[in-house]
Protein backbone atom coordinates (compact mmCIF):
# COMPACT_ATOMS: atom_id res chain seq x y z
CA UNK A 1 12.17 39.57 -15.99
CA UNK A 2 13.44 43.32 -16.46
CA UNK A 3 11.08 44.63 -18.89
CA UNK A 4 7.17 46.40 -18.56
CA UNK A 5 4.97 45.36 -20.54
CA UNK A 6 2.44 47.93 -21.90
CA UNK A 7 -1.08 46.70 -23.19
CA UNK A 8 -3.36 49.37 -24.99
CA UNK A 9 -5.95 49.32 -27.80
CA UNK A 10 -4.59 52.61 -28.87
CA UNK A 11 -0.94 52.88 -30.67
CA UNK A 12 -0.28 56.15 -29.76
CA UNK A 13 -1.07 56.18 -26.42
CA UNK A 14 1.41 52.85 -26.42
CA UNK A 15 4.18 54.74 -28.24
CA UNK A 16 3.74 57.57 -26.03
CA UNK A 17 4.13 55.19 -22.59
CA UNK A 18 7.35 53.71 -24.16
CA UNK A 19 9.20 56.55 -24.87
CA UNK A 20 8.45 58.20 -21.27
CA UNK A 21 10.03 55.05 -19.72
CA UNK A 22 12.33 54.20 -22.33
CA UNK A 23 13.74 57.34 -21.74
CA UNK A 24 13.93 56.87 -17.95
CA UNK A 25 15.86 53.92 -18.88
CA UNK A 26 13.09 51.12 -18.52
CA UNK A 27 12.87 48.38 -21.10
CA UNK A 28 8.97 47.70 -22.70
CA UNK A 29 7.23 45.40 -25.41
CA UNK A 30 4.14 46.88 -26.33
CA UNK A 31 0.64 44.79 -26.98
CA UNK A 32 -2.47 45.71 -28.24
CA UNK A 33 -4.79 43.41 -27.50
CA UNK A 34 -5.45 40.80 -25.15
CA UNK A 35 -4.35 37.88 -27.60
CA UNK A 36 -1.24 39.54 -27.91
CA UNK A 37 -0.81 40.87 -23.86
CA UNK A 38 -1.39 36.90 -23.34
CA UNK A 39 1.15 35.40 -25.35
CA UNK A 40 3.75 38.10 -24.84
CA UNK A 41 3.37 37.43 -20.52
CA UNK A 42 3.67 33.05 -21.72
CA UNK A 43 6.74 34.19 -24.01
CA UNK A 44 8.46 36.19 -20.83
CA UNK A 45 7.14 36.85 -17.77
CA UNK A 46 7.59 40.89 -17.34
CA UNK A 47 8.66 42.90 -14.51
CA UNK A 48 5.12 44.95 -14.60
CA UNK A 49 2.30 45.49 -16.78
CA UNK A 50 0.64 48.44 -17.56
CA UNK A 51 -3.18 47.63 -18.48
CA UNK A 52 -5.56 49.64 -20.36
CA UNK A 53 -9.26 48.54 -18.94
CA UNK A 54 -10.88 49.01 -22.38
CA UNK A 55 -9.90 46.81 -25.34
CA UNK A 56 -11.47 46.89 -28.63
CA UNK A 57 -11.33 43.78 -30.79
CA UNK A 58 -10.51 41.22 -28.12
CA UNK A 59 -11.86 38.77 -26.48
CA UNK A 60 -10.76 39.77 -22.76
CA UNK A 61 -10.96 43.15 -21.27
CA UNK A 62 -8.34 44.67 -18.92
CA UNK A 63 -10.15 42.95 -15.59
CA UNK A 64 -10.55 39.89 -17.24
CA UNK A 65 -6.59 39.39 -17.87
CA UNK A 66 -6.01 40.88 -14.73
CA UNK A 67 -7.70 38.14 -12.85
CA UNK A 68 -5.79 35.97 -14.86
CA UNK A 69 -1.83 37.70 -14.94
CA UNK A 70 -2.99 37.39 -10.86
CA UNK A 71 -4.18 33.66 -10.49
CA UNK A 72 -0.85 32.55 -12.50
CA UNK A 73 1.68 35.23 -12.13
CA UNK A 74 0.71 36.62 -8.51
CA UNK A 75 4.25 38.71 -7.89
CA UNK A 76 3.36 40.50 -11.25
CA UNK A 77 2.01 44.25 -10.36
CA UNK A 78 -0.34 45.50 -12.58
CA UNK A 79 -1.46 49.08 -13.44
CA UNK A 80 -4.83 49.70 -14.50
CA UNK A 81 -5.17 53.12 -17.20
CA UNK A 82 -8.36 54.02 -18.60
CA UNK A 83 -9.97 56.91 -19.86
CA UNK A 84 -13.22 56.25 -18.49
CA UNK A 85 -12.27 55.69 -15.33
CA UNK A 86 -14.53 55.98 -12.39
CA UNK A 87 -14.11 54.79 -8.77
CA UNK A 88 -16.17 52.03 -9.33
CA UNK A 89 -13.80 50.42 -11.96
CA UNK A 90 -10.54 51.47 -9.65
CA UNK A 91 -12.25 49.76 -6.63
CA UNK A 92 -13.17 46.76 -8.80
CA UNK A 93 -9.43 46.61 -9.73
CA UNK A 94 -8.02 46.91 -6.34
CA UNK A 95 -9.82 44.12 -5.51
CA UNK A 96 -8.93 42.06 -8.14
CA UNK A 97 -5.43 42.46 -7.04
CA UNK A 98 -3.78 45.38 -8.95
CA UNK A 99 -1.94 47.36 -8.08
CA UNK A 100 -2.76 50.98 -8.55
CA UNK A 101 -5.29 52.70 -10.72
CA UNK A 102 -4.14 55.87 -12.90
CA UNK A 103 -7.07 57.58 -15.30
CA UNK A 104 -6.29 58.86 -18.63
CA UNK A 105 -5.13 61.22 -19.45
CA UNK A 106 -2.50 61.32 -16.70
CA UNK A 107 0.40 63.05 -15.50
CA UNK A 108 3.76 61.94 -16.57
CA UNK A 109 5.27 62.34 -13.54
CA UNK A 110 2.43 60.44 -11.78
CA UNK A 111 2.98 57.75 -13.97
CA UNK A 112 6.44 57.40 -13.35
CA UNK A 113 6.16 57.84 -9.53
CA UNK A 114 3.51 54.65 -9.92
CA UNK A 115 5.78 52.79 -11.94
CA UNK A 116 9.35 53.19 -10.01
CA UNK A 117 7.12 52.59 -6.47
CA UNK A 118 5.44 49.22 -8.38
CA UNK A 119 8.50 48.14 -9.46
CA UNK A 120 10.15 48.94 -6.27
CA UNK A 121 7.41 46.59 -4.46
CA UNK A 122 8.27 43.27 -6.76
CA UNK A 123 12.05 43.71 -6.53
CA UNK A 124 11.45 43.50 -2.54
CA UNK A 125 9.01 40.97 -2.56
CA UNK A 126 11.26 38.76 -4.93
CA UNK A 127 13.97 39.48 -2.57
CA UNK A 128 11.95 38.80 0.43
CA UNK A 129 10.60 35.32 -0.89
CA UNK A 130 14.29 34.55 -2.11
CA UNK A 131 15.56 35.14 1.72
CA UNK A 132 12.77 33.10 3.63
CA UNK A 133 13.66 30.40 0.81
CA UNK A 134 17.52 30.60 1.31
CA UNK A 135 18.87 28.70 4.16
CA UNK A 136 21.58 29.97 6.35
CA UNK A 137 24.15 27.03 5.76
CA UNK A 138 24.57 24.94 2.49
CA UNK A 139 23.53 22.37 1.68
CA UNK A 140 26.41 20.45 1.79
CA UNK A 141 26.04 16.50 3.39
CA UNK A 142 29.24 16.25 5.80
CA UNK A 143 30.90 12.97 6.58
CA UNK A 144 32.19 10.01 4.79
CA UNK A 145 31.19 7.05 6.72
CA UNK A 146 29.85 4.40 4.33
CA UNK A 147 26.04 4.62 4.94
CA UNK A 148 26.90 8.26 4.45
CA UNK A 149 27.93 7.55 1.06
CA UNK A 150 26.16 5.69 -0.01
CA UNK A 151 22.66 7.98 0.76
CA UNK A 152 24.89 10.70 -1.67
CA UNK A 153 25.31 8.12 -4.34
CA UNK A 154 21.81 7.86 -3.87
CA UNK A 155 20.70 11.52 -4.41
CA UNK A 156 22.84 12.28 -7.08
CA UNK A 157 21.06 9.63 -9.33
CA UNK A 158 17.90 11.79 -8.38
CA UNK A 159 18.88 14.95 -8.76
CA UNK A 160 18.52 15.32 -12.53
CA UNK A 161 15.42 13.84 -13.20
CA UNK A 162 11.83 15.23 -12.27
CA UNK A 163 11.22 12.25 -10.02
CA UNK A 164 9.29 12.53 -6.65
CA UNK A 165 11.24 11.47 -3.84
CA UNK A 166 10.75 9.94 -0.47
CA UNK A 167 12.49 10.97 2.21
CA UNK A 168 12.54 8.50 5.67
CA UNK A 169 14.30 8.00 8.24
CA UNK A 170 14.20 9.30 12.27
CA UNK A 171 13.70 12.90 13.68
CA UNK A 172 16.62 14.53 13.58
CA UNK A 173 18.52 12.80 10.62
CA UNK A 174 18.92 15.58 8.09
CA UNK A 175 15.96 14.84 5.77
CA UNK A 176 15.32 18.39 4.98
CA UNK A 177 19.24 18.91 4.55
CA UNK A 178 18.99 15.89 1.62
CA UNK A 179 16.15 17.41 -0.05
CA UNK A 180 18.47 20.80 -0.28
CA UNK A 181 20.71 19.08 -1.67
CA UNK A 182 18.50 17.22 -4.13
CA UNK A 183 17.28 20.84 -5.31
CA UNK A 184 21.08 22.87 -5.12
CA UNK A 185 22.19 20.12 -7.20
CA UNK A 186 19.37 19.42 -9.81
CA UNK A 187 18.20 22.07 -12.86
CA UNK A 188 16.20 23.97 -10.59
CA UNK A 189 18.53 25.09 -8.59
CA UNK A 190 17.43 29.08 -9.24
CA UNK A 191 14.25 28.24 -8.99
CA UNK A 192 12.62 28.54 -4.82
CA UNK A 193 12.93 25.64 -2.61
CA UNK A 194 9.54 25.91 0.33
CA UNK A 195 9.35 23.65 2.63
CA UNK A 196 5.82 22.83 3.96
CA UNK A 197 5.91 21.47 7.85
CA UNK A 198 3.52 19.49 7.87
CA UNK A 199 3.44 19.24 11.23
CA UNK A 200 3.70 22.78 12.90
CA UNK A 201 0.68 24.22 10.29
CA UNK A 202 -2.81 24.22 11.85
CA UNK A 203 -5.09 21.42 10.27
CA UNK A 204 -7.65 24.31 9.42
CA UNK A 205 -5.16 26.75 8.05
CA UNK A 206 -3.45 23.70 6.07
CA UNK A 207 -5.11 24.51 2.55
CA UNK A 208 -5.97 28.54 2.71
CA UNK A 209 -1.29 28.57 3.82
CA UNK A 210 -1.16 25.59 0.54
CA UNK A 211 -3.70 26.95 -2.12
CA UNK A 212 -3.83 30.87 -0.61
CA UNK A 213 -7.01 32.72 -0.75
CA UNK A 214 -9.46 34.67 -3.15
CA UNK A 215 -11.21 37.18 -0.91
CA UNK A 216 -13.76 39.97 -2.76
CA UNK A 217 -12.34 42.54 -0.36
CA UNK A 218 -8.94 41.93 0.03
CA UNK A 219 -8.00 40.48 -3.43
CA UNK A 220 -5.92 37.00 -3.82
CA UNK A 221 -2.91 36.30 -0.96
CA UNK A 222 -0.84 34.01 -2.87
CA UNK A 223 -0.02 30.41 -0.57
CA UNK A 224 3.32 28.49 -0.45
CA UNK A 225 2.33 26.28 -3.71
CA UNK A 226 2.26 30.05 -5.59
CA UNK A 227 5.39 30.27 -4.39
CA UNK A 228 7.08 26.74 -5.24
CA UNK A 229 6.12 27.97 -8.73
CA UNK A 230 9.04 26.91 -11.15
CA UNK A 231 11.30 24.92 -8.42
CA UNK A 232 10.88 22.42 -5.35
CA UNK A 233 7.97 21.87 -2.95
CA UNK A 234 8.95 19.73 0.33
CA UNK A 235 6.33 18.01 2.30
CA UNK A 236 8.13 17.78 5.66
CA UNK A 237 6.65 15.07 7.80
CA UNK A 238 3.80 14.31 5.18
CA UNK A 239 2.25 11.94 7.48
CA UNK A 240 0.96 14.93 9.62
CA UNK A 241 -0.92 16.27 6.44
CA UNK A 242 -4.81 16.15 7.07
CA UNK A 243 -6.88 13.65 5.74
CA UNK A 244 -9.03 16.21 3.23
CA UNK A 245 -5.62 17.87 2.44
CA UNK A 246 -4.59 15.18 1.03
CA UNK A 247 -6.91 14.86 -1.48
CA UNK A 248 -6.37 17.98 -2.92
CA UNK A 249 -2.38 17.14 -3.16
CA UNK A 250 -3.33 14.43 -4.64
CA UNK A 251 -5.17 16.36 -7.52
CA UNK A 252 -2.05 18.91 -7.87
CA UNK A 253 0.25 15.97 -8.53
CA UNK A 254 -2.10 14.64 -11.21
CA UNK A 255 -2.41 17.88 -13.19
CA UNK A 256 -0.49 20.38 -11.40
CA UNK A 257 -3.41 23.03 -10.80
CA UNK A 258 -5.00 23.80 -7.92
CA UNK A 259 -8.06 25.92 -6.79
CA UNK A 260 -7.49 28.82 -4.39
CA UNK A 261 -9.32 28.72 -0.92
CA UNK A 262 -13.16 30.94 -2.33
CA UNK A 263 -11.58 30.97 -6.18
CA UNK A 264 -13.30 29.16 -9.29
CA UNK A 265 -10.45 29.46 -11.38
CA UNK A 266 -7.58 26.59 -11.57
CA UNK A 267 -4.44 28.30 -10.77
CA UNK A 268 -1.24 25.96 -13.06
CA UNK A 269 2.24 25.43 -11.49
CA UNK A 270 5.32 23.60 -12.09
CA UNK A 271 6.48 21.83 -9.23
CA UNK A 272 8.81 19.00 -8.09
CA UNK A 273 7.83 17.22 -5.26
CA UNK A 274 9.99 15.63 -2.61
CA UNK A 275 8.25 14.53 0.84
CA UNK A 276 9.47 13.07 4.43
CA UNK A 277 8.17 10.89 6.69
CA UNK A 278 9.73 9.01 10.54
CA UNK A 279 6.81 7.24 10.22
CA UNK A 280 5.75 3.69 8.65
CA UNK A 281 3.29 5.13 6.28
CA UNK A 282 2.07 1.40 5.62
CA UNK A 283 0.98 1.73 9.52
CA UNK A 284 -0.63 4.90 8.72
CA UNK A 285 -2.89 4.21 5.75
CA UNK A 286 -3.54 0.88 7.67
CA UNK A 287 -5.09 2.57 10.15
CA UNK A 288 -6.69 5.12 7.89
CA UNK A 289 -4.71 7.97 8.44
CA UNK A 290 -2.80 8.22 5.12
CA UNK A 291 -4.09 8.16 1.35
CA UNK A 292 -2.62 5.06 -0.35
CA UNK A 293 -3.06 6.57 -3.53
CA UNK A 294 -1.00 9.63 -2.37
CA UNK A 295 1.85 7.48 -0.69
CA UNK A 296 1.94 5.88 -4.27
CA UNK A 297 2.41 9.26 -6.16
CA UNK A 298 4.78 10.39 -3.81
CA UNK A 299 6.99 7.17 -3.15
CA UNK A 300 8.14 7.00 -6.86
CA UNK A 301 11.82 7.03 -5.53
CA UNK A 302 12.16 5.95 -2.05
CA UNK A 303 15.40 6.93 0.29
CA UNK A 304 16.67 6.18 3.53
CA UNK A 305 18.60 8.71 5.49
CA UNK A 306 20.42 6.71 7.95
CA UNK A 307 20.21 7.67 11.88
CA UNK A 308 23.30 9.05 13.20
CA UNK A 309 24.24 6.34 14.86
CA UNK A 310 24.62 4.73 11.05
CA UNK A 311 27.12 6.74 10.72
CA UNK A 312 29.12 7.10 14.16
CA UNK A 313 32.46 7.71 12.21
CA UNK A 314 30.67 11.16 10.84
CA UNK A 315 30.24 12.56 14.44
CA UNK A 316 33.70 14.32 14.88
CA UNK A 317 33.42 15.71 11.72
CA UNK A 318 29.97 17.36 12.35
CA UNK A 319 30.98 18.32 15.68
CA UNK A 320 33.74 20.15 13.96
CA UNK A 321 31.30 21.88 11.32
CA UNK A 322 28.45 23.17 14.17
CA UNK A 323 31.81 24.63 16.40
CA UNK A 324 32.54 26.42 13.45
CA UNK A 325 29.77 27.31 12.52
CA UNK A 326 28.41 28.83 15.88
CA UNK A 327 31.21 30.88 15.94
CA UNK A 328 30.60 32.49 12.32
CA UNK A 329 26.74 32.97 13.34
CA UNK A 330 26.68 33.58 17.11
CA UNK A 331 30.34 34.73 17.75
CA UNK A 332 30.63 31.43 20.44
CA UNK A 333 34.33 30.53 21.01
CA UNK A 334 36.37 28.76 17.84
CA UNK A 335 37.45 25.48 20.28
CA UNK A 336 38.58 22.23 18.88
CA UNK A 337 37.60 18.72 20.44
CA UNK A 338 39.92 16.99 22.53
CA UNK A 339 40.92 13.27 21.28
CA UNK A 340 38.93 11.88 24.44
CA UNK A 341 35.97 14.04 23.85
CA UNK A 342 35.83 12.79 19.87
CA UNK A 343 35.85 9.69 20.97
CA UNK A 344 33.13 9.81 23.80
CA UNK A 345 31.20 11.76 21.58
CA UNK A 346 30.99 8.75 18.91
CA UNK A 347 30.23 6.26 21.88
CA UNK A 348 27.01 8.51 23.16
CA UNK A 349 23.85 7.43 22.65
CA UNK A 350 21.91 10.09 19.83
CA UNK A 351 17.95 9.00 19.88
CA UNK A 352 17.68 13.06 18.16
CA UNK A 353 20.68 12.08 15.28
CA UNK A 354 22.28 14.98 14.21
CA UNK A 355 20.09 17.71 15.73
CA UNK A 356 20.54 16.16 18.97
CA UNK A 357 24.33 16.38 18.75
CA UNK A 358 24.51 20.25 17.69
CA UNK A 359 22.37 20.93 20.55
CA UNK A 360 24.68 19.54 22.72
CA UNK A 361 28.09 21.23 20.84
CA UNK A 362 25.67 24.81 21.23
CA UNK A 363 25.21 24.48 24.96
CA UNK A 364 28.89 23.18 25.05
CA UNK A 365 29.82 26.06 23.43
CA UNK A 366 27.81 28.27 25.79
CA UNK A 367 28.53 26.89 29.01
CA UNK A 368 31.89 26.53 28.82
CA UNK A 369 34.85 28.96 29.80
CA UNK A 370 36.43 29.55 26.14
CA UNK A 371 39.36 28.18 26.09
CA UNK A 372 41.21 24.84 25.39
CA UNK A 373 39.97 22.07 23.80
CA UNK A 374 36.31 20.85 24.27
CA UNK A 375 36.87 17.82 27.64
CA UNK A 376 34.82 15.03 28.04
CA UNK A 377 33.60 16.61 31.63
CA UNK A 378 31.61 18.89 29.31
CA UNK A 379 29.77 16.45 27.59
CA UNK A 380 26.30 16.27 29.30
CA UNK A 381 24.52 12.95 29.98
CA UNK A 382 27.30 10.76 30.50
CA UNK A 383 28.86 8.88 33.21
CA UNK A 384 32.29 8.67 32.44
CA UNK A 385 34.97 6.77 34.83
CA UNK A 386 36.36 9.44 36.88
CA UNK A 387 40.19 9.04 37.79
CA UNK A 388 41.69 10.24 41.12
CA UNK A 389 44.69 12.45 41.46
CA UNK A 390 46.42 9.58 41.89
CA UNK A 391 45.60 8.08 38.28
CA UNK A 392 43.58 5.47 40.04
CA UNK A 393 40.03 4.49 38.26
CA UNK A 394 36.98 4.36 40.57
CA UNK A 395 35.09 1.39 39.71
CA UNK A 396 31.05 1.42 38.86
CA UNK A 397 29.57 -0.80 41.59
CA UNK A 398 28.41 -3.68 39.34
CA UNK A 399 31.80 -3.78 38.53
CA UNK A 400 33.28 -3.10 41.89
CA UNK A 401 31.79 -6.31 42.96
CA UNK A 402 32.55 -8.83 40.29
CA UNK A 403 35.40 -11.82 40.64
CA UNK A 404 38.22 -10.37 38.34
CA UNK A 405 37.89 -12.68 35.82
CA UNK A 406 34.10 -11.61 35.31
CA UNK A 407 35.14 -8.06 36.04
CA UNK A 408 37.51 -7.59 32.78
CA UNK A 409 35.32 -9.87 30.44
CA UNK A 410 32.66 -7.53 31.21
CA UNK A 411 35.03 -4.25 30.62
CA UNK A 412 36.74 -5.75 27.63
CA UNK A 413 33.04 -6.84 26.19
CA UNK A 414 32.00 -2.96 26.97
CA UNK A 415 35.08 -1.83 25.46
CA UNK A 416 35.17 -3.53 22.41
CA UNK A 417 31.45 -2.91 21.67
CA UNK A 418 31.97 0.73 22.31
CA UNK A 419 34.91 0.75 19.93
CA UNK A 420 33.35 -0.92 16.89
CA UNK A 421 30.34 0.80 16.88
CA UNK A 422 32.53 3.85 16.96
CA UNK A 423 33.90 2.61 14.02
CA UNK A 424 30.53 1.98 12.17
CA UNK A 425 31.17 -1.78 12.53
CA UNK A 426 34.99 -1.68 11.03
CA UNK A 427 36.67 -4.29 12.04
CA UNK A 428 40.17 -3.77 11.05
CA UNK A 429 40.05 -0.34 11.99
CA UNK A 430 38.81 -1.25 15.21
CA UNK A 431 41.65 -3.43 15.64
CA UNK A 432 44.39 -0.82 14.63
CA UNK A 433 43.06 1.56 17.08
CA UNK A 434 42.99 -0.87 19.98
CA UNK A 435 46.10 -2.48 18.80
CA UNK A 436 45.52 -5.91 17.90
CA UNK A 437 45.83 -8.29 15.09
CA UNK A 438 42.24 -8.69 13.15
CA UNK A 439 42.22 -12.35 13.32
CA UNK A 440 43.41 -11.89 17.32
CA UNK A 441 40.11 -9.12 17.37
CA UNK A 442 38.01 -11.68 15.73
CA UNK A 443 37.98 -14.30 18.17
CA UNK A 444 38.25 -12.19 20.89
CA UNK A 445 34.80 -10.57 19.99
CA UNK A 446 33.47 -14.06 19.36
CA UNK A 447 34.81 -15.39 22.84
CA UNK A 448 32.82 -12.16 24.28
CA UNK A 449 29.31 -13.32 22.40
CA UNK A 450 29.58 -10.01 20.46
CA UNK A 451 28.19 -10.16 16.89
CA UNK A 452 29.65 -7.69 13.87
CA UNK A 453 28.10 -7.10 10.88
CA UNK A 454 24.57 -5.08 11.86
CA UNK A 455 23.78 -2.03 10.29
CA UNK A 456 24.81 0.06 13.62
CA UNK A 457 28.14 -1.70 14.04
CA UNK A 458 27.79 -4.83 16.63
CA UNK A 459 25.96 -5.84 19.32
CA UNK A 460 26.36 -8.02 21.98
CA UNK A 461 24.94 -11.80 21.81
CA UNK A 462 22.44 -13.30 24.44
CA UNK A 463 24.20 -16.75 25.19
């Protein structure tokens, strides 16, 4: 998308154009009517297009294809020539959306100063849309617990195809990150990836931020389905959508146009779809609150990101990833994680998943002095035995007060439960790290009423 396309009824004043900018080192293709200007913009999309208003022998005039290069190709500036120009056509331009207004005939150097500052604008505006789109870490799925796994195996089957996906799973899981990945990995990869939150957009701003806006006075403002043009569109926490948004989604995934909030024409894109929800959306179109005809067009290819405590083994290696990477993007100390601190870590309760537990290595992070390895004692929310210079343990006091027999069935039951959950229900690693034989492991676990095998790990048995 280098080149400027220049669109005049008259050759010479075509030729002439060219040569100025060829010679200033722009590339051009040259139409001369609108059949032509339209099928040389669907051939390539150009750079900038300079427009003559008056075109004999076609069936659109300049304002007529520039309300149409701005419904479908918004980041395209146009400049209107014309040698009957007036302030009445220049305003009627402007309004339409282009983006200057030069009268024949005009100075060269005008031109060019027009041209370089037009040009100027779309490179920035690309760029700008490019760095709202681009995240600041990659998206790259850490970990390689089994649930972990398989969700990859899972997203790599998608990732070619032109499927829409459906993202669940709690607050906090890395639902966005998987539908990064789904795009980084798939063919449109260059193409933008916007992410709609669902949830943080006012319900009467929902369809003038989707669809944008044609106003008389201030032209058309492009919205975020404009820019998903050619790549991926994620829904994030569709369930949040309004009811009469809906609809109108509903419509774009049919035929993939859309009408602009006060427009009349349909504006086409090419979009992939992927949406998330935390929610049961069988609850919410139970209760009315969600489109079932929607939930079917977007649930074509359903997937489960699994909590973090799925996944327990992952935690050290995460922790790991947001220490290092607070340290690239803040400048907060480069620590490691103490062996006792990985382990509590894995053992601590995470109803936010993983954006719970880089909150907690941030303030770490913060808080701390600097230096050494990341102690347990740092580790907010937890009640951790605390040992006495001596060595000696202090005791909880439901604990403190048991027979002895009672006391270290109840610790062993604790500790066992704590360690095979840390081990995402793995029972022979469980029993290499707490040193015992597997079948010795097995019975004790069974002798404590605690059951393996659930998709967390275990869990102890009511008896």
């Amino acid at each position: 998308m280098g080149d400027i396309l220049i669109v005049d009824d008259e050759r010479d004043i075509r030729e002439l154009i060219a040569d100025i900018l060829e010679d200033e080192g722009f590339s051009t293709r040259r139409a001369g009517n609108s059949d032509e200007c339209m099928a040389a913009i669907t051939e390539e999309r150009p750079a900038l297009l300079i427009l003559d208003i008056w075109l004999k022998d076609s069936q659109m005039d300049g304002i007529d294809i520039l309300k149409t290069v701005k419904r479908d190709y918004p980041e395209v500036p146009v400049v209107i020539i014309s040698g009957h120009g007036n302030i009445e056509i220049a305003v009627a331009a402007i309004k339409q959306g282009a983006y200057d207004f030069i009268e024949k005939p005009f100075n060269i150097d005008q031109l060019l100063v027009v041209i370089r500052r037009g040009m100027e604008t779309a490179h920035l505006r690309r760029e700008n849309i490019a760095l709202k789109q681009r995240d600041t870490e990659p998206a790259e799925i850490l970990g390689d617990s089994a649930s972990l796994r398989m969700l990859i195996s899972q997203l790599d089957k998608v990732t070619k195809s032109n499927g829409r996906v459906m993202l669940t799973g709690p607050a906090g899981s890395g639902k966005e990150l998987a539908a990064r990945y789904i795009h980084a990995n798939s063919n449109r990869s260059s193409g933008p990836f916007v992410v709609v939150g669902c949830a943080s957009i006012e319900p009467d701003r929902m369809e003038e931020v989707l669809f944008g806006r044609e106003n008389g006075e201030r032209g058309i403002e492009p919205g975020l389905l404009d820019e998903a043009n050619g790549g991926v569109i994620y829904f994030d926490e569709v369930a949040d959508m309004p009811l009469g948004t809906q609809s109108k989604i509903l419509r774009v995934l049919v035929d993939q146009t859309f009408l602009r909030v006060g427009g009349a024409e349909k504006v086409r894109v090419d979009l992939r779809v992927i949406s998330s929800t935390n929610r049961d959306l069988e609850v919410e179109i139970e209760a009315e609150r969600f489109r079932r005809e929607l939930y079917h067009r977007l649930n074509v290819v359903p997937v489960a990101v699994p909590s973090l405590e799925e996944r327990r083994e992952d935690i050290p290696i995460l922790a790991e990833h947001f220490i290092d990477l607070f340290n690239k993007t803040q400048g907060l100390p480069l620590r490691s994680l103490s062996e006792e601190a990985s382990a509590l870590l894995q053992t601590m309760s995470w109803p936010g998943n993983v954006k719970q537990l880089r909150n907690v290595i941030e303030r770490v992070l913060i808080l701390g002095d600097g230096t050494g390895p990341i102690q347990t004692g740092e580790l907010p929310g937890e009640s951790t035995p605390e040992s006495t210079d001596e060595g000696r343990v202090v005791l909880s006091g439901a604990v403190a007060t048991m027979p002895l027999r009672e006391a270290r069935e109840a610790f062993e039951r604790e500790y066992l439960l704590t360690q095979i959950n840390r081990f995402g229900g793995n029972v022979s690693r469980t029993a290499e790290f707490v040193g015992m034989e597997r079948s010795a492991l097995h019975r004790k676990l069974k002798s404590l009423g605690v059951v393996t095998g659930s998709k967390a790990g275990a869990r102890g048995a009511h008896v």
